[in-house]
N, C-alpha and C. Protein backbone atom coordinates (compact mmCIF):
# COMPACT_ATOMS: atom_id res chain seq x y z
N UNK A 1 -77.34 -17.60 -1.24
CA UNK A 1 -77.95 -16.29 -1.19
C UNK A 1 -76.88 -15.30 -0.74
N UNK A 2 -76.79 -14.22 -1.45
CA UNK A 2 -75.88 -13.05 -0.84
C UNK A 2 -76.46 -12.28 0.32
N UNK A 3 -75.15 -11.71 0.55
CA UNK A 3 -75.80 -10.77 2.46
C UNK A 3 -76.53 -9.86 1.49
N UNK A 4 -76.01 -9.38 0.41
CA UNK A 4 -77.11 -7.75 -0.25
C UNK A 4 -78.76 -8.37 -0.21
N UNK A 5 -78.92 -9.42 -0.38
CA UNK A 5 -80.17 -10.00 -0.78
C UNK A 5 -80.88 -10.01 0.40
N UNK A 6 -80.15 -10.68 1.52
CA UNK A 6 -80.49 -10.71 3.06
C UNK A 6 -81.25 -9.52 2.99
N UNK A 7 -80.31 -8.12 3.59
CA UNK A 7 -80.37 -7.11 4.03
C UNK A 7 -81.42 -6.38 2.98
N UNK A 8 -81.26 -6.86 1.96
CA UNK A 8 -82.52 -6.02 0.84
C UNK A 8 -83.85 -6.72 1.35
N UNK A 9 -83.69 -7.78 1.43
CA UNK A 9 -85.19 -8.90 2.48
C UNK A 9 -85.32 -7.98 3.59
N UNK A 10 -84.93 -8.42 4.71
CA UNK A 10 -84.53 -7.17 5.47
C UNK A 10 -85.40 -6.11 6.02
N UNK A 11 -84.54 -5.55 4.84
CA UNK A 11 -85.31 -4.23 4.96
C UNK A 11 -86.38 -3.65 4.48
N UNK A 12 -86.82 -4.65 3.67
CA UNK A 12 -88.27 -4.45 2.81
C UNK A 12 -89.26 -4.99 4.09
N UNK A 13 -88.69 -6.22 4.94
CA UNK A 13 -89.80 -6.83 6.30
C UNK A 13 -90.01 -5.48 7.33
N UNK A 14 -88.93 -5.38 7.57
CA UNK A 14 -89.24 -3.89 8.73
C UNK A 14 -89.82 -2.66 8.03
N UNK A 15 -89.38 -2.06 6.59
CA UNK A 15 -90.64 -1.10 6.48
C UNK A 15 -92.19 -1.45 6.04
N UNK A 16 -92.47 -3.01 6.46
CA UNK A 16 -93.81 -2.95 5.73
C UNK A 16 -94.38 -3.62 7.50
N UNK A 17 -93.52 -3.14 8.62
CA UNK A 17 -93.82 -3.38 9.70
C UNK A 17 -95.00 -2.13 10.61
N UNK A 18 -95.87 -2.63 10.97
CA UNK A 18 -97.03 -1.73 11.60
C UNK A 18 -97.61 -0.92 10.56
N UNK A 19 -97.39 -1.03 9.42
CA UNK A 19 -98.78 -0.34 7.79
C UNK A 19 -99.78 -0.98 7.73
N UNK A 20 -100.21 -1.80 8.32
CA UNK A 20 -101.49 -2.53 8.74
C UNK A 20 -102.77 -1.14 7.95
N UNK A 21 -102.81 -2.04 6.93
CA UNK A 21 -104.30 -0.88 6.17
C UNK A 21 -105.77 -1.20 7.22
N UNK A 22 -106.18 -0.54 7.02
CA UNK A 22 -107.79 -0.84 8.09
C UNK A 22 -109.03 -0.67 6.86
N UNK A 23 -109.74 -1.71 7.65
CA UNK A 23 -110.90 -1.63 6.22
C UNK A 23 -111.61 -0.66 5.55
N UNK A 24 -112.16 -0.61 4.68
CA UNK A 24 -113.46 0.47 4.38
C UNK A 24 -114.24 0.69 5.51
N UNK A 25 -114.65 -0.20 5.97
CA UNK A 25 -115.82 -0.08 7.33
C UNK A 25 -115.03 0.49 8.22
N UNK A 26 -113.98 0.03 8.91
CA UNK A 26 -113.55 1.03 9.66
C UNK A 26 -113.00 2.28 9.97
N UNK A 27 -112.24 2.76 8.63
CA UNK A 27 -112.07 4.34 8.21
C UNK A 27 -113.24 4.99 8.52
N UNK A 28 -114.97 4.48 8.00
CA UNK A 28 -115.54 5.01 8.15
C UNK A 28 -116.15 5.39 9.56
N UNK A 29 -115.92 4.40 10.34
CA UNK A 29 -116.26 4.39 12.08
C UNK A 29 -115.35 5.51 12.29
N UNK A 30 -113.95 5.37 12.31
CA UNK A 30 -113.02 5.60 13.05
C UNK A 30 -112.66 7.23 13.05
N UNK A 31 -113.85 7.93 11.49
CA UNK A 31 -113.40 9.60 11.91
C UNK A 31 -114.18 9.85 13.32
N UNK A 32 -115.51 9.11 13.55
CA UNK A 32 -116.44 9.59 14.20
C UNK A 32 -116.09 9.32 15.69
N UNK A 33 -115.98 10.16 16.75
CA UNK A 33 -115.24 9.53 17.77
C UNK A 33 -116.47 9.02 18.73
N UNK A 34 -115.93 7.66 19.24
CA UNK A 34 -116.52 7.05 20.28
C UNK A 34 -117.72 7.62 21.20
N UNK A 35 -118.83 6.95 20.64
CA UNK A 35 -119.90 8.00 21.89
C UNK A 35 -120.49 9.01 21.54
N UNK A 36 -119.79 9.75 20.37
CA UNK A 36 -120.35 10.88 20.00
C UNK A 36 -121.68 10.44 18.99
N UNK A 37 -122.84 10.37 19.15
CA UNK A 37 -123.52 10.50 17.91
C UNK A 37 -124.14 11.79 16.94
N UNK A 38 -123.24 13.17 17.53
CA UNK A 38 -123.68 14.35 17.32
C UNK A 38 -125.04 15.00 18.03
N UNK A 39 -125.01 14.41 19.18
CA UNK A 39 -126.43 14.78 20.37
C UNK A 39 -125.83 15.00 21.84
N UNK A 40 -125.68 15.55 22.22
CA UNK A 40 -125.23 15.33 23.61
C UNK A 40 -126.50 14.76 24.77
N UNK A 41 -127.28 14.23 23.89
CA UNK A 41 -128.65 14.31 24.85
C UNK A 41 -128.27 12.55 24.87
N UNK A 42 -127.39 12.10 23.89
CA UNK A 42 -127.68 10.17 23.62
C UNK A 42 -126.78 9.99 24.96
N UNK A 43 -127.67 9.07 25.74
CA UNK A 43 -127.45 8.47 26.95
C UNK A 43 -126.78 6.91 26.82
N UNK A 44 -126.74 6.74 25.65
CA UNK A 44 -126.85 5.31 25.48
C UNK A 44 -125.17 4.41 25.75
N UNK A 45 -125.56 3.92 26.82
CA UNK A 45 -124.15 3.38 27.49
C UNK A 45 -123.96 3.91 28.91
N UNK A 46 -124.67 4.82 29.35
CA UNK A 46 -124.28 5.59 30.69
C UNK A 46 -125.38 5.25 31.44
N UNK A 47 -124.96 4.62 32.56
CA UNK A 47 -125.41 3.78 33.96
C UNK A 47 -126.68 4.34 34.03
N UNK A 48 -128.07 3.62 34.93
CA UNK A 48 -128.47 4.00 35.18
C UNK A 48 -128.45 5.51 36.36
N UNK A 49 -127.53 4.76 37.29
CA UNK A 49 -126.95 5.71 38.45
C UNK A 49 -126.09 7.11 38.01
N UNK A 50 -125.54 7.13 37.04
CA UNK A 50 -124.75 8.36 36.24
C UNK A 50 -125.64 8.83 35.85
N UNK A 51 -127.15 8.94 35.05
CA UNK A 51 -128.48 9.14 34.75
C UNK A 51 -128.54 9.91 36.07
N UNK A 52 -128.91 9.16 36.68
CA UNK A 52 -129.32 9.75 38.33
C UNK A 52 -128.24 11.05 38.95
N UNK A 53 -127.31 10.84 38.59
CA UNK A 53 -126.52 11.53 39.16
C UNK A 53 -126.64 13.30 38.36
N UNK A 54 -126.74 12.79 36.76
CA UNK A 54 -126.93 14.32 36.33
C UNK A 54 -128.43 14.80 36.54
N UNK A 55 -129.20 14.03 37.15
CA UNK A 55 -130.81 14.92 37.63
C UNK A 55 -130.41 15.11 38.30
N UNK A 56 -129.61 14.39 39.54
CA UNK A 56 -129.64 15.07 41.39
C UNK A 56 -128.92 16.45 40.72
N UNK A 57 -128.18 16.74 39.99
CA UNK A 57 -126.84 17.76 39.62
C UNK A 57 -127.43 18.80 39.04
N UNK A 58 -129.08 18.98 38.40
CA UNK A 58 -129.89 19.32 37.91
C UNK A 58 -129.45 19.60 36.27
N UNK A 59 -128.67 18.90 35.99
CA UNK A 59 -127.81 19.32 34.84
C UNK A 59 -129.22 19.29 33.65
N UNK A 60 -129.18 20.88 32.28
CA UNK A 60 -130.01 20.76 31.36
C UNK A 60 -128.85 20.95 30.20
N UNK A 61 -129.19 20.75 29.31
CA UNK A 61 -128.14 21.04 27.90
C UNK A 61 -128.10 22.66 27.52
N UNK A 62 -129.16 23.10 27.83
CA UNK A 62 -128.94 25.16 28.07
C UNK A 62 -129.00 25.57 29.33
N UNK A 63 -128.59 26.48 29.56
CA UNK A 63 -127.81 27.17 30.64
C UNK A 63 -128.87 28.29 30.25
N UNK A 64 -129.58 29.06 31.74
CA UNK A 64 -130.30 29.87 31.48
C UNK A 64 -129.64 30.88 33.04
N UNK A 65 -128.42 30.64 33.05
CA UNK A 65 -127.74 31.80 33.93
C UNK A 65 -126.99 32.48 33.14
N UNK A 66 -127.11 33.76 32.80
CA UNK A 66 -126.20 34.28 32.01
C UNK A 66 -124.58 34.16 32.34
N UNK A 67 -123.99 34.10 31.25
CA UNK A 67 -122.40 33.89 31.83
C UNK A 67 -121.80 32.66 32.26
N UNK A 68 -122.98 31.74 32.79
CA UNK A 68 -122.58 30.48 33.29
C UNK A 68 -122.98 29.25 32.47
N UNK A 69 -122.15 28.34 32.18
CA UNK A 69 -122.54 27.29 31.21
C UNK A 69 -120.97 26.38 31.23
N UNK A 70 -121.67 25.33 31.10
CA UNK A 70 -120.54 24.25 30.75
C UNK A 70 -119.58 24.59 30.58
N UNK A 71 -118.92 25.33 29.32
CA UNK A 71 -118.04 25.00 28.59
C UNK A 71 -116.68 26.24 28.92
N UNK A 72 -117.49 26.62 30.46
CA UNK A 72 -116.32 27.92 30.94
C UNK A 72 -116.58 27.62 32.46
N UNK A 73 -116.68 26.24 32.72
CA UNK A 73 -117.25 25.34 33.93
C UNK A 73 -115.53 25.03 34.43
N UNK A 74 -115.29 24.97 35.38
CA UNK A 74 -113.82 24.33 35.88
C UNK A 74 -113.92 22.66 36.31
N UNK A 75 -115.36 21.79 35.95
CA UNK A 75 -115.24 20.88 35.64
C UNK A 75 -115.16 20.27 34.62
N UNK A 76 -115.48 21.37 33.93
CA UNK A 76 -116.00 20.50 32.52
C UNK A 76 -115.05 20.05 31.45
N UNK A 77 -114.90 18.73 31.20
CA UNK A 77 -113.52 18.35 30.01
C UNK A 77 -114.04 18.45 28.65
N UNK A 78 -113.39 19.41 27.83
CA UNK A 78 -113.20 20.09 26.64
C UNK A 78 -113.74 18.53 25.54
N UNK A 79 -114.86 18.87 24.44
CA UNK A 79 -114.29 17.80 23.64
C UNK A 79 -113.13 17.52 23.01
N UNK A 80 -113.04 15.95 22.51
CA UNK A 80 -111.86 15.59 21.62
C UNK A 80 -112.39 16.36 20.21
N UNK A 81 -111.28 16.50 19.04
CA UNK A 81 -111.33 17.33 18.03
C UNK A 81 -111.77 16.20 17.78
N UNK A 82 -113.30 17.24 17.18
CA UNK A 82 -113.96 16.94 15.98
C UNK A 82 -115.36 16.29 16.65
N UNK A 83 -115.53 15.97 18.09
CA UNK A 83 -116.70 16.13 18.56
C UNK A 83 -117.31 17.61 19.04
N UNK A 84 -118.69 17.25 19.45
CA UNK A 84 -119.65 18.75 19.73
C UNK A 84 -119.53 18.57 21.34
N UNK A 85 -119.58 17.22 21.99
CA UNK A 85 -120.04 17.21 23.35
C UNK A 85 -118.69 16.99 24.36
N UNK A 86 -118.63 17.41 25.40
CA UNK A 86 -117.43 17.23 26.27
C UNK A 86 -118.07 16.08 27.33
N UNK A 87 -117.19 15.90 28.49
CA UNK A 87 -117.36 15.57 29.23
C UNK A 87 -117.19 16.36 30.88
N UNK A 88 -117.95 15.44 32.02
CA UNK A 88 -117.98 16.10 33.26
C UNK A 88 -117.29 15.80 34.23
N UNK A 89 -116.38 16.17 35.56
CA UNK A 89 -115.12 15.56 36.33
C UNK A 89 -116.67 14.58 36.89
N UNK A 90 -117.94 14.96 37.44
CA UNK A 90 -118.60 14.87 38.48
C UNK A 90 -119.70 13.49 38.17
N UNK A 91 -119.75 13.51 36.91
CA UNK A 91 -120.77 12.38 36.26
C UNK A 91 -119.99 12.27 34.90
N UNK A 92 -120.82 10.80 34.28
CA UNK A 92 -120.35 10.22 32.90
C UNK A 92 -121.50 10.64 31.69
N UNK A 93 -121.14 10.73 30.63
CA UNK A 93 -122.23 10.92 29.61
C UNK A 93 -121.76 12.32 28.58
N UNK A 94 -122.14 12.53 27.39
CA UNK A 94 -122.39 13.64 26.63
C UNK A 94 -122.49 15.07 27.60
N UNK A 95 -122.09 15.95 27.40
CA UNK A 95 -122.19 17.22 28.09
C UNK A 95 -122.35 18.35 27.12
N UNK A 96 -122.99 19.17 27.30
CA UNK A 96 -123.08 19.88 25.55
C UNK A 96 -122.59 21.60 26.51
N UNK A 97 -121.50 21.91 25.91
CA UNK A 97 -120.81 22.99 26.13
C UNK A 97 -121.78 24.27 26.79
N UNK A 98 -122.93 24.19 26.33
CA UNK A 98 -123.96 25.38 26.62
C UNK A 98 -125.02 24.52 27.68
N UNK A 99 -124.76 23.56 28.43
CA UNK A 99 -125.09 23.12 29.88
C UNK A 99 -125.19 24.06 30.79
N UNK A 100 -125.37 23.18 31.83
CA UNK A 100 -125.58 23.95 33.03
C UNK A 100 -125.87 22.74 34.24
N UNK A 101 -125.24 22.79 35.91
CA UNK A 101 -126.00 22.15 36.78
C UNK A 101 -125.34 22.89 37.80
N UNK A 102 -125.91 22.49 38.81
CA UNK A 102 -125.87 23.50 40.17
C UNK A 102 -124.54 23.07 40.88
N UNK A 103 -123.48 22.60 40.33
CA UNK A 103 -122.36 22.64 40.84
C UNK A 103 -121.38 22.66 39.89
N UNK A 104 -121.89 24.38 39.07
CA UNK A 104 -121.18 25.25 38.18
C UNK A 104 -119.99 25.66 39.12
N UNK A 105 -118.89 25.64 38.63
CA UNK A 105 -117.78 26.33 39.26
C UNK A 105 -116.84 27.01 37.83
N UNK A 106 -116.74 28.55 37.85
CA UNK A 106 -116.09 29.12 37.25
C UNK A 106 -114.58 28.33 37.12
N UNK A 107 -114.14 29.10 35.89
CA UNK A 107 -112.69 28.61 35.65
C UNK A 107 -112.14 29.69 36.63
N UNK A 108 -110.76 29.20 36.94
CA UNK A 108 -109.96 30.35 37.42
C UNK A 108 -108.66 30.45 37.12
């Protein structure tokens, strides 16, 4: 065998290194991100006690203080692109940008 043949082997192994195709089924999972089912209300996966924690917090999905709401909250983590719901520093679960709970703290 010649070295050109080697190195043509080679180099055809390393660029077909990490192209790993992913199935039909999972392209289709994989736009939708984790958790999101387009509700911020789906609880499903979050503790009973994290439950508990956004009643003690009085948290509702509308905000009926003017000006004040989730999504201009200095806890509140921004969704990932291409979800609707964020998350909270203070509890786990869906958070829907136009929230609200009594330990609103402005951005600053």
């Amino acid at each position: 065998m010649s070295i050109g043949a080697v190195f043509l082997g080679g180099s055809i192994l390393l660029s077909a290194c990490g192209q790993k195709k992913a199935s039909p089924d999972k392209e289709k999972t994989d736009k939708k991100p984790a958790g999101n089912s387009g509700s911020c209300d789906d609880l499903t996966g979050v503790s009973p006690e994290e439950v508990k924690k956004r009643q003690t917090f009085g948290y509702v999905k509308e905000s009926t203080v003017p000006g004040s709401h989730c999504g201009n909250c200095g806890l509140f983590i921004p969704p990932a692109e291409g979800a609707s719901c964020g998350g909270c520093l203070l509890f786990k679960g869906p958070i829907d940008p136009a929230g609200y709970c009594t330990q609103y703290a402005p951005k600053t």
